[in-house]
N, C-alpha and C. Protein backbone atom coordinates (compact mmCIF):
# COMPACT_ATOMS: atom_id res chain seq x y z
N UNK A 1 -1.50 -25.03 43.76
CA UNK A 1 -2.55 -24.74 42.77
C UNK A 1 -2.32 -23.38 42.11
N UNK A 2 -2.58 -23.42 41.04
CA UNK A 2 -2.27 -22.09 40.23
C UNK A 2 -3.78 -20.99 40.39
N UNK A 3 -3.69 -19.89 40.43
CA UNK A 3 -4.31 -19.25 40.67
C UNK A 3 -5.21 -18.93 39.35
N UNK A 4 -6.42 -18.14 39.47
CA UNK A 4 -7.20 -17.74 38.24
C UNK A 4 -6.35 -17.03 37.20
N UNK A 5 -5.85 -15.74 37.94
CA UNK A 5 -5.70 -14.36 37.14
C UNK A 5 -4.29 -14.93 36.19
N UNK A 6 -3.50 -15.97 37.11
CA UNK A 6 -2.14 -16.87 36.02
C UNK A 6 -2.44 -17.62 35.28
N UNK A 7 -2.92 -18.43 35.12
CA UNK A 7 -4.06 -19.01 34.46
C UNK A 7 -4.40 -18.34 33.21
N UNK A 8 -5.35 -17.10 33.13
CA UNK A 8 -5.73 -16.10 32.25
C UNK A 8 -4.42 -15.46 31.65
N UNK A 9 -4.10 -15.24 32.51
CA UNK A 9 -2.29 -14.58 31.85
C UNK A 9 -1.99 -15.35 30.89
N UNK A 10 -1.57 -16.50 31.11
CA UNK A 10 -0.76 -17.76 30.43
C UNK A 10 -1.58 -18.00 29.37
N UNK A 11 -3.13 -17.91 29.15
CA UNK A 11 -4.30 -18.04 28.61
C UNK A 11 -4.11 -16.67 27.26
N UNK A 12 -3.96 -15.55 27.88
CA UNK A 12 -3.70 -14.67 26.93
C UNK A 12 -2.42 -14.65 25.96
N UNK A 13 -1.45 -14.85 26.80
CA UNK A 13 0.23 -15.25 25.91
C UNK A 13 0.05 -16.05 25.11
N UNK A 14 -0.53 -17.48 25.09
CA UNK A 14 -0.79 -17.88 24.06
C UNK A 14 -1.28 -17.50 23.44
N UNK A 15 -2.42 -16.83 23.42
CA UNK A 15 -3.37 -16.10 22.10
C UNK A 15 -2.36 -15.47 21.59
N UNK A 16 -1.90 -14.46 22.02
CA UNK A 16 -1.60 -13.33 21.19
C UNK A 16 -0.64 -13.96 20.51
N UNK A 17 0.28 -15.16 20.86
CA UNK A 17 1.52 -15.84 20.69
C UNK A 17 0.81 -16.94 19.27
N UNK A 18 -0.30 -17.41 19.25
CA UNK A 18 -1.20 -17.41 17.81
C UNK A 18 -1.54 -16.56 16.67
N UNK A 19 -1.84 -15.70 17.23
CA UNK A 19 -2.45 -13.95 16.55
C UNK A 19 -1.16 -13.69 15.57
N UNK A 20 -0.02 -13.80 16.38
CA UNK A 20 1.51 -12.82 16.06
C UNK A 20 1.62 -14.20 14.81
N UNK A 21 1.84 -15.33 14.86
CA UNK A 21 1.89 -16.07 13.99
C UNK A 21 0.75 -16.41 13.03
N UNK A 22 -0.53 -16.24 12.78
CA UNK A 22 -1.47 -16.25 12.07
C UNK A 22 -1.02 -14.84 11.13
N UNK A 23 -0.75 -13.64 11.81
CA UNK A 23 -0.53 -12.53 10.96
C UNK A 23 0.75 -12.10 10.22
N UNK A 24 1.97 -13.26 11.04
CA UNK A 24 2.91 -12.93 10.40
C UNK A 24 3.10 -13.83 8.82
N UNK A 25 2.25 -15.31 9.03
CA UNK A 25 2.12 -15.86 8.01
C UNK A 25 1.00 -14.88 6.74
N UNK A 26 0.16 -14.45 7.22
CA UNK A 26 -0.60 -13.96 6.31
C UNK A 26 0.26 -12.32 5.70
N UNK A 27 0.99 -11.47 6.39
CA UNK A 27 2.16 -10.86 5.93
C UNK A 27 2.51 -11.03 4.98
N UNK A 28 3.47 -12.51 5.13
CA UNK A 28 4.73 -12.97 4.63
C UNK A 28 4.14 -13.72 3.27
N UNK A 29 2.57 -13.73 2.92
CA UNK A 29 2.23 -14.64 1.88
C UNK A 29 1.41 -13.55 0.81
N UNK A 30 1.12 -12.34 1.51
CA UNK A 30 0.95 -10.87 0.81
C UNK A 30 2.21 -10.06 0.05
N UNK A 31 3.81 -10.20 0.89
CA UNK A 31 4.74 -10.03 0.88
C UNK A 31 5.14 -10.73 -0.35
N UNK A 32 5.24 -12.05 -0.25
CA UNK A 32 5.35 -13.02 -1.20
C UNK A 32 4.46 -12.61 -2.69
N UNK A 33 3.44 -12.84 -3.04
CA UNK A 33 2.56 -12.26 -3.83
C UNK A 33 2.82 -11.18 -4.73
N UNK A 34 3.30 -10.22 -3.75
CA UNK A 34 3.48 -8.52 -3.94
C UNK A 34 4.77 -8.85 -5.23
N UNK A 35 5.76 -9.85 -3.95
CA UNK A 35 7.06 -10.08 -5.30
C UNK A 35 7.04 -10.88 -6.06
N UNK A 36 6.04 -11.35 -6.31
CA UNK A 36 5.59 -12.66 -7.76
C UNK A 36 5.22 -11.82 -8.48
N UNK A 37 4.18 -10.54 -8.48
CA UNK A 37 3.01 -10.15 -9.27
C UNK A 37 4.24 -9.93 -10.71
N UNK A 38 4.96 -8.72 -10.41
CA UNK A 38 6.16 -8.43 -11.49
C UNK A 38 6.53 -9.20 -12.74
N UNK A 39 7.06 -10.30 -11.73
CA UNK A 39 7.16 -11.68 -13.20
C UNK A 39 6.32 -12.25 -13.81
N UNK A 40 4.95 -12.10 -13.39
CA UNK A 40 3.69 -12.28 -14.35
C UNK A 40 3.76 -11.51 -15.50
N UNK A 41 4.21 -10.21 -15.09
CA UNK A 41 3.40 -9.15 -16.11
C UNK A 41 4.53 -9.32 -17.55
């Protein structure tokens, strides 16, 4: 049986392992943006 506190561990790695990809997409689509705006103008 797996214990609580591994459990929570494994529980947190995923989050943050969400977080890191929620923010790297939102980055990379600011990033993106930043180098479109130019060829508008």
């Amino acid at each position: 049986m797996i214990s609580i506190p591994k459990m929570w561990e494994l529980l947190q790695i995923m989050i943050l392992r969400t977080d890191s990809k929620i923010v790297g997409t939102h980055t990379f689509r600011r990033f993106f943006l930043v180098l479109l705006r130019p060829a508008h103008v």
